[in-house]
N, C-alpha and C. Protein backbone atom coordinates (compact mmCIF):
# COMPACT_ATOMS: atom_id res chain seq x y z
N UNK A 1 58.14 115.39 122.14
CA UNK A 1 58.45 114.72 120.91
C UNK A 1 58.54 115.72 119.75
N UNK A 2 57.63 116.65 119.73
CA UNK A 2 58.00 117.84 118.93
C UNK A 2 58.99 118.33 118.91
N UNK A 3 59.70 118.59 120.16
CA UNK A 3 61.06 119.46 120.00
C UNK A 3 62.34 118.62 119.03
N UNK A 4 61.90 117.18 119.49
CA UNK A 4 63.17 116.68 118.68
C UNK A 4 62.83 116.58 117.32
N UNK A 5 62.14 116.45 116.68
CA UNK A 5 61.51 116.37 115.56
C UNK A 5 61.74 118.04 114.93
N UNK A 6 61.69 118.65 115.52
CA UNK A 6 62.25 120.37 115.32
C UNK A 6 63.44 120.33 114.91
N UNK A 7 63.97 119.87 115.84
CA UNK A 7 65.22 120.34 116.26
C UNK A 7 66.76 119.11 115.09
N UNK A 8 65.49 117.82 114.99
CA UNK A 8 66.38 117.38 113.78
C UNK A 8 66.03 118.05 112.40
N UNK A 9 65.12 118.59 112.32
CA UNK A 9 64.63 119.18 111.24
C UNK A 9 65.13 120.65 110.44
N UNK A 10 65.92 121.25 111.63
CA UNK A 10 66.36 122.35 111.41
C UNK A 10 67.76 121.95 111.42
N UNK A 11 68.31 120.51 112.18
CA UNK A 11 69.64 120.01 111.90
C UNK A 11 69.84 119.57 110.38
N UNK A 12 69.33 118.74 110.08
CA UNK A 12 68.75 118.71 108.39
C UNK A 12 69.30 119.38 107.40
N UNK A 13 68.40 121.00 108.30
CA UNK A 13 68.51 121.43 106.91
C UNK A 13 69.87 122.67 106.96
N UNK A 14 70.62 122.81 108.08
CA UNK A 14 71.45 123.07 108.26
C UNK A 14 72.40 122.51 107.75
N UNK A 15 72.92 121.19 107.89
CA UNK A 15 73.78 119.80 107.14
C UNK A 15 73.60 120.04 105.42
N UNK A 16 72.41 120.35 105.33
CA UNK A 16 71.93 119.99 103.40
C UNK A 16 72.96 121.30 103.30
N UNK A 17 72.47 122.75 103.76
CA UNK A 17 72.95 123.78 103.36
C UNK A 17 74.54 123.32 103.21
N UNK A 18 74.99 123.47 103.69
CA UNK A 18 76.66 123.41 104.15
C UNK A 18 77.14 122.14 103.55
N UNK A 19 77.02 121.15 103.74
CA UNK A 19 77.37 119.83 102.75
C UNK A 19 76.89 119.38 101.09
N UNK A 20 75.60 119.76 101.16
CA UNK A 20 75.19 119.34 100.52
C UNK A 20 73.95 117.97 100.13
N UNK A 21 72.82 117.40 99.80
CA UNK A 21 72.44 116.69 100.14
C UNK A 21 73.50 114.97 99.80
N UNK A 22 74.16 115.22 98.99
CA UNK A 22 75.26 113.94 98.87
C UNK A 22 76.73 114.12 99.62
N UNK A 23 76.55 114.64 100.52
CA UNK A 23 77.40 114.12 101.21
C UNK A 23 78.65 115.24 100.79
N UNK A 24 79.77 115.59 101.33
CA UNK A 24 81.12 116.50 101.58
C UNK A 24 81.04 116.86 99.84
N UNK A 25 80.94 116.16 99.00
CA UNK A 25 80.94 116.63 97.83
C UNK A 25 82.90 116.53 97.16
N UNK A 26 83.17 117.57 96.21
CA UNK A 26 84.35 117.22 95.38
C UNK A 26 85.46 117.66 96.41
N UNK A 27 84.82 119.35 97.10
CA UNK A 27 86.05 119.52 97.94
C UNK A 27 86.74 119.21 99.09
N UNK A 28 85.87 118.09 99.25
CA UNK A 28 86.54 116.73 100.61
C UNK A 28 88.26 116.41 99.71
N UNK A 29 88.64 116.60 98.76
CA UNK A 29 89.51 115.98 98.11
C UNK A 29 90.88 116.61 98.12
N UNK A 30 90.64 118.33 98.42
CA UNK A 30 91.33 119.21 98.75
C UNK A 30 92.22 119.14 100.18
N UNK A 31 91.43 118.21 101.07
CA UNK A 31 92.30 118.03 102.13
C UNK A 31 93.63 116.81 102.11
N UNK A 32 93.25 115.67 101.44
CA UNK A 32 94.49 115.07 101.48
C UNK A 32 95.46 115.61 100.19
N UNK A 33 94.91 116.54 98.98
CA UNK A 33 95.58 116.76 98.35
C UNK A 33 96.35 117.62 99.12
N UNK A 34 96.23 119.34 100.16
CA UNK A 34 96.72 120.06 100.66
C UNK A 34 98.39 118.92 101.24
N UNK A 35 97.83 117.93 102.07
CA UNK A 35 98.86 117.45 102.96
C UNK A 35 99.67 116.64 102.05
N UNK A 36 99.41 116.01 101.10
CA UNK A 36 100.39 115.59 100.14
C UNK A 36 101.25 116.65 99.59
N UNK A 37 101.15 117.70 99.01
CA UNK A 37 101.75 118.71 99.07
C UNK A 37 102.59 119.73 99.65
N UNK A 38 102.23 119.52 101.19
CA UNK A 38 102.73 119.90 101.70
C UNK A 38 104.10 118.69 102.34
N UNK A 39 103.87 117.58 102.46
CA UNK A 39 104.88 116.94 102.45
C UNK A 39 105.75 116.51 101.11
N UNK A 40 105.48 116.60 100.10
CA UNK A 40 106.46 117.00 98.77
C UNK A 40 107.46 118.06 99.16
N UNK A 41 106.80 118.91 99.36
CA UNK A 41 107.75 120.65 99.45
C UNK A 41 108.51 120.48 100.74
N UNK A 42 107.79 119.51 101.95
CA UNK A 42 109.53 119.12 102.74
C UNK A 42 110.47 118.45 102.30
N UNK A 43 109.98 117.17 101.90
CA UNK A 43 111.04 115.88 101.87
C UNK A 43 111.98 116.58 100.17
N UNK A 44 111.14 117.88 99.22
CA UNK A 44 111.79 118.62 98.15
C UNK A 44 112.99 119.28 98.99
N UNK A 45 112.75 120.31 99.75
CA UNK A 45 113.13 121.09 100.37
C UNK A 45 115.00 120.28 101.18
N UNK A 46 114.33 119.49 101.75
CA UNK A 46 115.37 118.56 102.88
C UNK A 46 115.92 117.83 101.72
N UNK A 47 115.50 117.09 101.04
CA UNK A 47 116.09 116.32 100.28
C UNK A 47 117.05 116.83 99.28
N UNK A 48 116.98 118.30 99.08
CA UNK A 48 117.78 118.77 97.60
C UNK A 48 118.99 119.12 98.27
N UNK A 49 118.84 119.78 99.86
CA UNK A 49 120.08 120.22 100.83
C UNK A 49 120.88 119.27 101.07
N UNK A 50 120.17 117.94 101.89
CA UNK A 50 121.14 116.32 102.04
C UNK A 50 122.01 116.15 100.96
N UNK A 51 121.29 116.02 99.45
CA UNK A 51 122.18 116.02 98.51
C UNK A 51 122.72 116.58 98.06
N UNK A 52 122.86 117.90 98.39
CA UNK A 52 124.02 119.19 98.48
C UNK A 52 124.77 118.70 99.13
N UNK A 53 124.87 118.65 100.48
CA UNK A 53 125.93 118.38 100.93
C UNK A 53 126.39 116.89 100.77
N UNK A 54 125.56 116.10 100.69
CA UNK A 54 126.48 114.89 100.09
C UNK A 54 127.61 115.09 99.07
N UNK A 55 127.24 115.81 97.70
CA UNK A 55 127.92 116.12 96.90
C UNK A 55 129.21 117.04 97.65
N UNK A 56 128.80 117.82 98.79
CA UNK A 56 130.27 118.42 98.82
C UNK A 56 131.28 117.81 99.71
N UNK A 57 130.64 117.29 100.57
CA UNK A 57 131.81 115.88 101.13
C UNK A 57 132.25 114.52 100.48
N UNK A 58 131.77 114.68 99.05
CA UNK A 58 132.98 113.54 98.41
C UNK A 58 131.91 112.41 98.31
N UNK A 59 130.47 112.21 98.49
CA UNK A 59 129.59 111.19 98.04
C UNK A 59 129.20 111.33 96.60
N UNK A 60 128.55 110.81 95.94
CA UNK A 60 127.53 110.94 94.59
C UNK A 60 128.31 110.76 93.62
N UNK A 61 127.90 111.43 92.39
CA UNK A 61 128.64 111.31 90.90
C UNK A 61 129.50 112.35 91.02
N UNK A 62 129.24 113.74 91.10
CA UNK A 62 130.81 114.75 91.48
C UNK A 62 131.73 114.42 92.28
N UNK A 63 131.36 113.71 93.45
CA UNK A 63 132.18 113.78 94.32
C UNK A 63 133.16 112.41 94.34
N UNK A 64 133.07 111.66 93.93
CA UNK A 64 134.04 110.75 92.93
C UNK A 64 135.51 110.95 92.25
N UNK A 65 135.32 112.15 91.91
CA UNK A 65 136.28 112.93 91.21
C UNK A 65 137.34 113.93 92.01
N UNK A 66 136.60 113.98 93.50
CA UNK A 66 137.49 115.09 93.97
C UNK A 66 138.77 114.35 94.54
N UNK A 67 139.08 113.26 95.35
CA UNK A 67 140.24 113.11 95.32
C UNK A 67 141.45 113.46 94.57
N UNK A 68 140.82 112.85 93.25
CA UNK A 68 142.19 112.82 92.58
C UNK A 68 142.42 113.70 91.76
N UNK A 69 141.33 115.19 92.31
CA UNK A 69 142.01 116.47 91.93
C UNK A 69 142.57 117.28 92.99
N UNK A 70 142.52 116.64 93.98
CA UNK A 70 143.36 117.06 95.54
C UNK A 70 144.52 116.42 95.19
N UNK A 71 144.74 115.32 94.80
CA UNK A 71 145.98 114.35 94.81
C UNK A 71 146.68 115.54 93.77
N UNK A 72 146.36 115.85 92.44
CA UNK A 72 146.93 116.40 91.86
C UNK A 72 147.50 117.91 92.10
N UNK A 73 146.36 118.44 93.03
CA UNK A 73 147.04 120.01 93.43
C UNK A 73 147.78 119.54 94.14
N UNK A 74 147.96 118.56 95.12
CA UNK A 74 148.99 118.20 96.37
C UNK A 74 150.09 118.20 95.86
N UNK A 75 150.06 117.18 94.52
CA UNK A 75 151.72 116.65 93.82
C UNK A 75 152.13 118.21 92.90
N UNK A 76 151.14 118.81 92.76
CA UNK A 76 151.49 120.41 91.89
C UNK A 76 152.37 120.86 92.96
N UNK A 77 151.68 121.11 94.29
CA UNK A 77 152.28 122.14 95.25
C UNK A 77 153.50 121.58 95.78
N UNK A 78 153.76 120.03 96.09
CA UNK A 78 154.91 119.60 96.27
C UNK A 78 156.30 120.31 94.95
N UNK A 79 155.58 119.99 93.52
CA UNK A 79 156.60 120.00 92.89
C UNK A 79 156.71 121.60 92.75
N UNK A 80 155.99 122.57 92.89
CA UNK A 80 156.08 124.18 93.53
C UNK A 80 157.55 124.45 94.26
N UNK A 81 157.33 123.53 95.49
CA UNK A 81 158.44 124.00 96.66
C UNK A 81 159.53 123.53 96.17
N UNK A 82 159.58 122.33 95.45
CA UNK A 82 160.98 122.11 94.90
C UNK A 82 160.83 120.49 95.98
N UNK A 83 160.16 119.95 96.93
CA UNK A 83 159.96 118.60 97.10
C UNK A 83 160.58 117.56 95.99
N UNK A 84 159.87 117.88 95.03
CA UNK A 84 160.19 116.51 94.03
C UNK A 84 160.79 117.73 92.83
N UNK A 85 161.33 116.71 92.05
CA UNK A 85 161.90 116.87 90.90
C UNK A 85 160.68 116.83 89.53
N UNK A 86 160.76 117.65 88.36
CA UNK A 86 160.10 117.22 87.47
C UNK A 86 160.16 116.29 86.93
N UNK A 87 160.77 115.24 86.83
CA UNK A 87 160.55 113.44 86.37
C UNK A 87 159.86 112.99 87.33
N UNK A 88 160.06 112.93 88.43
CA UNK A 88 159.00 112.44 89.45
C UNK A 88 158.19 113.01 89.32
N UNK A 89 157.62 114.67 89.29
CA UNK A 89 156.37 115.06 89.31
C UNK A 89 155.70 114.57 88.12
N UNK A 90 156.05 114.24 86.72
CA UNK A 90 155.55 114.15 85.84
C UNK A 90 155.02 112.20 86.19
N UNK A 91 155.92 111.59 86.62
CA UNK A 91 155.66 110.24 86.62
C UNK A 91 154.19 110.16 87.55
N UNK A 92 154.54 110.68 88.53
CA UNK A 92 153.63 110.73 89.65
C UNK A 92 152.09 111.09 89.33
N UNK A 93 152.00 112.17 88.09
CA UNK A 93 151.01 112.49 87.60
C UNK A 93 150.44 111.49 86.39
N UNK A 94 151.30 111.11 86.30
CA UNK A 94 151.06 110.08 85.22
C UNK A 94 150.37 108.97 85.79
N UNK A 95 150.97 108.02 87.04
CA UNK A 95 149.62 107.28 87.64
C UNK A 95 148.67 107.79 88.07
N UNK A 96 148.88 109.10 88.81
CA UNK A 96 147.66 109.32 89.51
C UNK A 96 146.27 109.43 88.71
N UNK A 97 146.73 109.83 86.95
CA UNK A 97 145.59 109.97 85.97
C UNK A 97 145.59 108.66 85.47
N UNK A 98 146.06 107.73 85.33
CA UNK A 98 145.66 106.45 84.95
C UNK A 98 145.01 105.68 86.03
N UNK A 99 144.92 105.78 87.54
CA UNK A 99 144.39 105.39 88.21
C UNK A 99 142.70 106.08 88.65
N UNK A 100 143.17 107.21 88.23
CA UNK A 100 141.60 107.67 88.27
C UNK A 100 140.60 107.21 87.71
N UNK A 101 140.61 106.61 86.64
CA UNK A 101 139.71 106.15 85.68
C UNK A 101 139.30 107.09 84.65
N UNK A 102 138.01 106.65 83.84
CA UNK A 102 137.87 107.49 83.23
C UNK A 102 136.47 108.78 83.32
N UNK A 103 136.19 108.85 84.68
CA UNK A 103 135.31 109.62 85.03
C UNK A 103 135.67 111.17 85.65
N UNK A 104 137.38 111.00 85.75
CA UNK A 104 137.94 112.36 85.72
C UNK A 104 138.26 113.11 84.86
């Protein structure tokens, strides 16, 4: 019966040292803060790239706009080769900017 009585006694005071007598204390708090943090800086990380490339395949608020500055180099380079005539190129440009709206 002595030994256990020892042996919690020196468990005790082993636990007090290292914890503390109340228990894990403030820096128990450091661990879910660490992992919150560390999942910020992925879903930061992943999330800023997704919306990179969203933006460069034609999703979001920039990418709205790129058609109908493709449409316009297209009808440029047509009227380049001599395809269309300048009344048509000019008409042609003329809807294509009234159809854009006004976010181009």
């Amino acid at each position: 019966m002595s030994v256990i009585l020892a042996t919690a006694a020196s468990t005790a005071a082993v636990a007090t040292h290292f914890v503390g007598p109340w228990g894990f204390g403030w820096w128990f708090l450091l661990i879910p803060l660490f992992w919150i943090l560390v999942f910020v800086l992925i879903f930061g990380v992943f999330g800023r790239r997704w919306r990179r490339n969203a933006m460069e395949n034609g999703y979001g608020p920039r990418g709205w706009a790129a058609p109908s500055r493709q449409a316009e180099t297209t009808l440029a380079e047509r009227y380049a080769k001599g395809d269309i005539d300048e009344v048509e190129y000019r008409a042609r440009l003329e809807v294509l900017r009234a159809n854009a709206g006004p976010s181009a």
